[in-house]
Protein backbone atom coordinates (compact mmCIF):
# COMPACT_ATOMS: atom_id res chain seq x y z
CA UNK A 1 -16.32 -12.00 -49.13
CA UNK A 2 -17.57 -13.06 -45.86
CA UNK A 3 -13.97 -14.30 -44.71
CA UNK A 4 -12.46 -10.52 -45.68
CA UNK A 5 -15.41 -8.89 -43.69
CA UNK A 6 -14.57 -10.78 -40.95
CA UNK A 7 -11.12 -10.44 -40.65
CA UNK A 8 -12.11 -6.75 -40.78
CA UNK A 9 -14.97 -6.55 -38.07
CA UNK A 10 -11.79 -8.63 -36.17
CA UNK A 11 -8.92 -5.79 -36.82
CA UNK A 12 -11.48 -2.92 -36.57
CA UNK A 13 -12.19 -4.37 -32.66
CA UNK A 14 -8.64 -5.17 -31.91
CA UNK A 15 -7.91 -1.72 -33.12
CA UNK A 16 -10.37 -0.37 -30.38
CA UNK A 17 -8.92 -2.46 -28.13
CA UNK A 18 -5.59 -0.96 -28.49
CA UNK A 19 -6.14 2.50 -28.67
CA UNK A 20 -7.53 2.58 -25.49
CA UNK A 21 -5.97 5.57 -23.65
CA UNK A 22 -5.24 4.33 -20.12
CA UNK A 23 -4.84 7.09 -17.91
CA UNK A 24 -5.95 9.63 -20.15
CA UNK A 25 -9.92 8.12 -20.79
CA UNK A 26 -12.58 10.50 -19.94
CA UNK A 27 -15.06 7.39 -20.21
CA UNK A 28 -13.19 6.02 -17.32
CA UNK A 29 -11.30 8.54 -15.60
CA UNK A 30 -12.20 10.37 -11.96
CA UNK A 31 -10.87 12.50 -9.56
CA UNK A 32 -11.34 12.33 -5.94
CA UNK A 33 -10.73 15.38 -2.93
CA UNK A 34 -9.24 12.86 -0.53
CA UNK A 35 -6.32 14.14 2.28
CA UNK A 36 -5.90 17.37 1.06
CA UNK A 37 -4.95 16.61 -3.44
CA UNK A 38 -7.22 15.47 -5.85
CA UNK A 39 -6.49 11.99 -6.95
CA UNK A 40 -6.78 10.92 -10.31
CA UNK A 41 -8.50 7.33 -11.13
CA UNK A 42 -10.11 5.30 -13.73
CA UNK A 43 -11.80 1.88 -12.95
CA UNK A 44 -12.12 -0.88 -15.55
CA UNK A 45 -14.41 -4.12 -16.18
CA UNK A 46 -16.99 -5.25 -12.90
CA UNK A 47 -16.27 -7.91 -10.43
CA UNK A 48 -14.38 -8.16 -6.87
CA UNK A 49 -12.20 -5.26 -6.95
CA UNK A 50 -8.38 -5.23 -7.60
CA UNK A 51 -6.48 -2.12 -7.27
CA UNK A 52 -3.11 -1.80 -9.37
CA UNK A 53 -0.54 0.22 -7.69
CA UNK A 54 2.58 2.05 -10.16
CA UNK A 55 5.73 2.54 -9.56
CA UNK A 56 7.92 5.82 -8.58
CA UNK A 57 7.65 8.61 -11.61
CA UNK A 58 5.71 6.15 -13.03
CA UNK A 59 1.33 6.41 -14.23
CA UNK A 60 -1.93 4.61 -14.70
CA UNK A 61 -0.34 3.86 -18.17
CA UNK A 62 2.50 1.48 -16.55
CA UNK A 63 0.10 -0.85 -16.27
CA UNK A 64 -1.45 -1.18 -19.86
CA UNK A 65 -0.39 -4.69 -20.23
CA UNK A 66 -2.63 -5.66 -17.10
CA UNK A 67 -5.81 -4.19 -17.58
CA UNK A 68 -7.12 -5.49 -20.34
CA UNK A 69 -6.51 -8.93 -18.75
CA UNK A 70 -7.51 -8.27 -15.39
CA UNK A 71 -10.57 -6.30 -16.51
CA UNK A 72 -11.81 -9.00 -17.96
CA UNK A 73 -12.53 -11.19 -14.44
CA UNK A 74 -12.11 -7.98 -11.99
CA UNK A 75 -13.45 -4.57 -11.66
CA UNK A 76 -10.02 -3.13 -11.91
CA UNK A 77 -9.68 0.29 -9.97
CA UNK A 78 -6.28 2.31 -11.03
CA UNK A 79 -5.01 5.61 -10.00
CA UNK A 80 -2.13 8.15 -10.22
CA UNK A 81 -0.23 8.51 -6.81
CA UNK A 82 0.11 11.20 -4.93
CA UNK A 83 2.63 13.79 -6.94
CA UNK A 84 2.30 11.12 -10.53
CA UNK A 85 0.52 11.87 -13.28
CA UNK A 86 -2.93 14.02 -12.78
CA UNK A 87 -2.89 13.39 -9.32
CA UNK A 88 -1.36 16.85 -8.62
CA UNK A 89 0.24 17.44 -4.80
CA UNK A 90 1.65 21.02 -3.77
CA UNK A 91 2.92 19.58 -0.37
CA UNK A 92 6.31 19.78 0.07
CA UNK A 93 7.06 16.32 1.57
CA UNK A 94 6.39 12.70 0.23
CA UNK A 95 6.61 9.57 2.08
CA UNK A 96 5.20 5.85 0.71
CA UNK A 97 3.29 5.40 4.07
CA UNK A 98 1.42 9.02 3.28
CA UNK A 99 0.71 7.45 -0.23
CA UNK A 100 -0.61 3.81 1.31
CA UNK A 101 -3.18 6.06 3.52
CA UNK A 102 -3.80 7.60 0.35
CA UNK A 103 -5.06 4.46 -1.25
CA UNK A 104 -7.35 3.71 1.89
CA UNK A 105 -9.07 6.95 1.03
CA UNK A 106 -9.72 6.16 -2.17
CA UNK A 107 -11.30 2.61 -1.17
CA UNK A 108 -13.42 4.63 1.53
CA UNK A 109 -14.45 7.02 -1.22
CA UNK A 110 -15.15 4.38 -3.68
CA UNK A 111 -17.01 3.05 -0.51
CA UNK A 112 -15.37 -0.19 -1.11
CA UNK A 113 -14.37 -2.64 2.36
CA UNK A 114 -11.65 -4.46 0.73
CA UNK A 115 -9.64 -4.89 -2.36
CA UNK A 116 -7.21 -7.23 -3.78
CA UNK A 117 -3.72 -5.63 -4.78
CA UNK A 118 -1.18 -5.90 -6.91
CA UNK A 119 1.70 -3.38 -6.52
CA UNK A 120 4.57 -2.96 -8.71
CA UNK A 121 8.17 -1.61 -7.71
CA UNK A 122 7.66 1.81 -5.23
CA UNK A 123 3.73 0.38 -5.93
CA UNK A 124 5.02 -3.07 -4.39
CA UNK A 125 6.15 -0.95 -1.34
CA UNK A 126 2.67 0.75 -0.85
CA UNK A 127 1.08 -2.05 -1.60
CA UNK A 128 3.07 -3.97 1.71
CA UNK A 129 2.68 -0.85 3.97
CA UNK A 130 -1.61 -0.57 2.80
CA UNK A 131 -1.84 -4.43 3.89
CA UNK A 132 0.41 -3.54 6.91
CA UNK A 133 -1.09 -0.30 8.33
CA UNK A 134 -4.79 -1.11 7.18
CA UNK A 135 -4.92 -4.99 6.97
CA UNK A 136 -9.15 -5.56 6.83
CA UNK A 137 -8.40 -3.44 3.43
CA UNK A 138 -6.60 -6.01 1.29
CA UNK A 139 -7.91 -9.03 0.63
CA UNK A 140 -4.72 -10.64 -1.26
CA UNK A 141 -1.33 -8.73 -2.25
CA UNK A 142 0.44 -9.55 -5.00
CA UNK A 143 3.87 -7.49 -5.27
CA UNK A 144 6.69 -6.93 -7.65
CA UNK A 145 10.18 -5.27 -7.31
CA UNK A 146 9.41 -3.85 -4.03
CA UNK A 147 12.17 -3.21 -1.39
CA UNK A 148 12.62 -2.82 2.36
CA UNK A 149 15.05 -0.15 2.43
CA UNK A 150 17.30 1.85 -0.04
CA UNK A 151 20.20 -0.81 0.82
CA UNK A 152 19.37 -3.55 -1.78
CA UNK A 153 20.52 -0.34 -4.43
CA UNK A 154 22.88 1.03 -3.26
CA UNK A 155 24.68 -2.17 -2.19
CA UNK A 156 24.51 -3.79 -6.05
CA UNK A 157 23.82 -0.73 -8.86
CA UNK A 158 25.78 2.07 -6.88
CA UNK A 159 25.47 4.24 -10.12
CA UNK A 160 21.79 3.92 -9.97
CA UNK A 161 21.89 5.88 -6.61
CA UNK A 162 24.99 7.88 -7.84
CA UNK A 163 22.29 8.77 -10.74
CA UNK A 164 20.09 9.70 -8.45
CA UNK A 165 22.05 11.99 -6.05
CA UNK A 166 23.19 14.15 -9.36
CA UNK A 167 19.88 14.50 -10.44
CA UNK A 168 18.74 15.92 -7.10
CA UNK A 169 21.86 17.72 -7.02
CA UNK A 170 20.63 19.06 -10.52
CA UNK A 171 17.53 19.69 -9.59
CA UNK A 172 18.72 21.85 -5.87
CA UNK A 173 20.23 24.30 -8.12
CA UNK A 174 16.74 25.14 -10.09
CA UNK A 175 13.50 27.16 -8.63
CA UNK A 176 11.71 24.45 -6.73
CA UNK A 177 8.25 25.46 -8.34
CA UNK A 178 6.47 23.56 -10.48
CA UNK A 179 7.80 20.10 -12.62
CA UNK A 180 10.97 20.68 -10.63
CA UNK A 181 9.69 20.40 -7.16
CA UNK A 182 8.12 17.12 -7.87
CA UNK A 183 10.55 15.27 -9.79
CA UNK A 184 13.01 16.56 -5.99
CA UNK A 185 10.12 14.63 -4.29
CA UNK A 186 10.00 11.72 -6.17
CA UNK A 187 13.95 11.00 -6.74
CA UNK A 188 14.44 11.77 -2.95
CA UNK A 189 12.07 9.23 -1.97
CA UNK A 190 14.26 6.79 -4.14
CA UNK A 191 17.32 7.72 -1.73
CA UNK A 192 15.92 8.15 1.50
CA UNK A 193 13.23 5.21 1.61
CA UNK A 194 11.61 3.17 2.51
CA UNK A 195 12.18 1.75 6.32
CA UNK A 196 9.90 -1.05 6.36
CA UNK A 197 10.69 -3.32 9.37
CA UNK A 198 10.24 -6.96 9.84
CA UNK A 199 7.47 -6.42 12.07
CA UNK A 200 5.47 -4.71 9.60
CA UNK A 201 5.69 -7.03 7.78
CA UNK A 202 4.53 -9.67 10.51
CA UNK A 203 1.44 -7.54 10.80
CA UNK A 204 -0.05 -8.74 7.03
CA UNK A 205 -2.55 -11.03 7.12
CA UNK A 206 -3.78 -11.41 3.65
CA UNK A 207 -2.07 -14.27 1.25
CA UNK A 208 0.63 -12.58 -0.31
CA UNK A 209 2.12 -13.22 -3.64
CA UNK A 210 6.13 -12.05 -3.31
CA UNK A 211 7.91 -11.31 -7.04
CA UNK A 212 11.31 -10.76 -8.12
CA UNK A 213 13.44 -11.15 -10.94
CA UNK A 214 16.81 -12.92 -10.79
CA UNK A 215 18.50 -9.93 -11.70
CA UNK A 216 16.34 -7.35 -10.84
CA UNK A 217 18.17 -4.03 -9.41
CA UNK A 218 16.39 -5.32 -6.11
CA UNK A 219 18.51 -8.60 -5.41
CA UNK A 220 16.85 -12.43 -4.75
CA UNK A 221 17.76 -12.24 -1.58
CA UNK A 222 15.87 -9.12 -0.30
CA UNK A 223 12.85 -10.31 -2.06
CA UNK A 224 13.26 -13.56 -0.18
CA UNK A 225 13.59 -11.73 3.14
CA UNK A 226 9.90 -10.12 2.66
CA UNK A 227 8.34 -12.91 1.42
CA UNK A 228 9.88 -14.50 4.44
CA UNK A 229 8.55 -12.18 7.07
CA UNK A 230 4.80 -12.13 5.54
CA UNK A 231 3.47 -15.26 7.43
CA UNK A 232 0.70 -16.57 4.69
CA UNK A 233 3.26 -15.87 1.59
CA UNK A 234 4.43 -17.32 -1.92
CA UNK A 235 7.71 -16.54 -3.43
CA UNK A 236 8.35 -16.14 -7.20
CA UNK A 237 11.68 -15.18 -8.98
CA UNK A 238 11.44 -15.10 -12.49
CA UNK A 239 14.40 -16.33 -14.46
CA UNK A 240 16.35 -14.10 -17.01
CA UNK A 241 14.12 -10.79 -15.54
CA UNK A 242 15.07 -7.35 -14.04
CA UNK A 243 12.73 -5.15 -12.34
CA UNK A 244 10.44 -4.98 -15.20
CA UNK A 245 8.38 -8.28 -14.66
CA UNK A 246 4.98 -7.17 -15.55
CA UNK A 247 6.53 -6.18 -19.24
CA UNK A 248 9.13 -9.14 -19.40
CA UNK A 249 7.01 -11.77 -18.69
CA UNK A 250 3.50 -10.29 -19.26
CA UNK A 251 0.99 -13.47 -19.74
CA UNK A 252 3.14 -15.21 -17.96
CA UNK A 253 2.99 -12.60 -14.95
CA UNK A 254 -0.92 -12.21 -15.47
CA UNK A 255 -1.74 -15.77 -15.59
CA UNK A 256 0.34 -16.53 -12.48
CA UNK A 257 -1.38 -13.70 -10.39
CA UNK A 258 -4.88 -14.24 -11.20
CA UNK A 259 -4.12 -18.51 -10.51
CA UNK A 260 -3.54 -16.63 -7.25
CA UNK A 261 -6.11 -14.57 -6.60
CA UNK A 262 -8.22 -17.36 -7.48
CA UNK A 263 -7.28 -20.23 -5.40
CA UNK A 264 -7.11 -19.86 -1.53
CA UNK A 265 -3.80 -20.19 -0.10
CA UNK A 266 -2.22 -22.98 0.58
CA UNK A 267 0.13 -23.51 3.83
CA UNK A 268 2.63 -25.95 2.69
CA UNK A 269 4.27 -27.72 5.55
CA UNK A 270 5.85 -31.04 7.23
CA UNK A 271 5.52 -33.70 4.84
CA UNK A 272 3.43 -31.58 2.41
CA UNK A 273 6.94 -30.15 2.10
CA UNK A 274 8.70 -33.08 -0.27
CA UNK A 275 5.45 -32.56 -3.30
């Protein structure tokens, strides 16, 4: 009897666990007036801070594989960007560098100095242009699937951005009010951006933890390239993974990133190169 109300006190509480509704928890869930929208957060567990960044069209909810982890050791702080989810935008224009100042807001309204980050696809490329543009802000970076320019598309998927110009093609045709004016926004910014240069990049100062998957949409090589112009970085390239990393390979993925946001970085050179 004692073993069947135990297994049941166990399901009831991983029950709870699961039904947790990330991005839509009122326990959790905030909005802040910061550059002219209110931005929609929730912040999870207590600890040094770590802010998870989503992806284009993407939510808070991308990242329910992470927070429960990450909660655990971390007060994790997560929001909607600028034109996702609840964090409504009227403006007519979208850039990623308008949505890394974004995230600076937040920390100043949170009245937090610095964060660690982990960013994930069009989150990866905030996440590089927030360490970039505001580098006393990020402690250590940690990005996935993120991209210098639209190139590394359009030069290996070309009917991913053939996708992508009929859609906005579509969406030309229809009022631009509304559902339709964002989802413009959004898919543009897939075409048009980002133009990250080398020396951005050079101007990160935090460790930074570089991911890609072997045959992620965004090729090896282009990952490489950032990791390469970040001057305290660590590459990873999962094997057998597209852009979906976080999802793929989730323990593996969380495991690996909080081993690095533990341990300082390491600068591995001269004869520290052949171990």
């Amino acid at each position: 009897m004692k073993t069947v109300f135990f297994l049941l006190i166990v399901s009831l509480a991983t029950f709870g666990q699961k039904q947790i509704p990330y991005g839509n928890n009122p326990q959790a869930g905030k909005y802040a007036a910061i550059r002219g929208f209110q931005m929609y957060y929730e912040i999870y567990g207590k600890g040094e801070p770590l802010l998870l960044i989503h992806g284009n069209n993407g939510s808070i909810q991308d990242f329910k594989n992470q927070i429960p982890t990450f909660s655990k050791s971390y007060q994790v702080i997560i929001a909607d960007n600028r034109s996702h989810g609840k964090s409504i935008d009227r403006q007519d224009s979208l850039s990623y560098e308008q949505m890394a100042d974004d995230f600076t807001a937040l920390l100043d309204h949170l009245k937090l100095d610095s964060v660690n980050v982990i960013g994930w696809s069009d989150g990866g490329i905030n996440g590089l242009l927030l360490a970039s543009r505001h580098p006393k802000k990020v402690r250590k970076l940690a990005v996935t699937g993120a991209n210098l320019t639209p190139e590394p598309v359009k030069s290996t998927d070309a009917w991913v951005v053939e996708n992508e110009f009929q859609v906005i093609d579509s969406l030309s045709r229809l009022p631009l009010t509304g559902e339709n004016k964002r989802q413009l926004k959004l898919h543009r910014l897939l075409v048009d951006e980002p133009h990250i240069s080398h020396a951005v990049l050079n101007k990160i100062q935090c460790p930074t933890l570089v991911i890609g998957g072997d045959h992620d949409v965004i090729m090896p090589r282009h990952t490489l390239e950032i990791a390469e112009a970040i001057p305290r970085s660590y590459l990873w390239i999962l094997p057998n993974s597209g852009h979906s990393t976080p999802i793929a390979y989730k323990e593996l993925f969380n495991s690996t990133i909080l081993e690095f946001l533990k341990k300082p970085y390491r600068k591995i050179e001269k004869q520290a190169k052949f171990y």
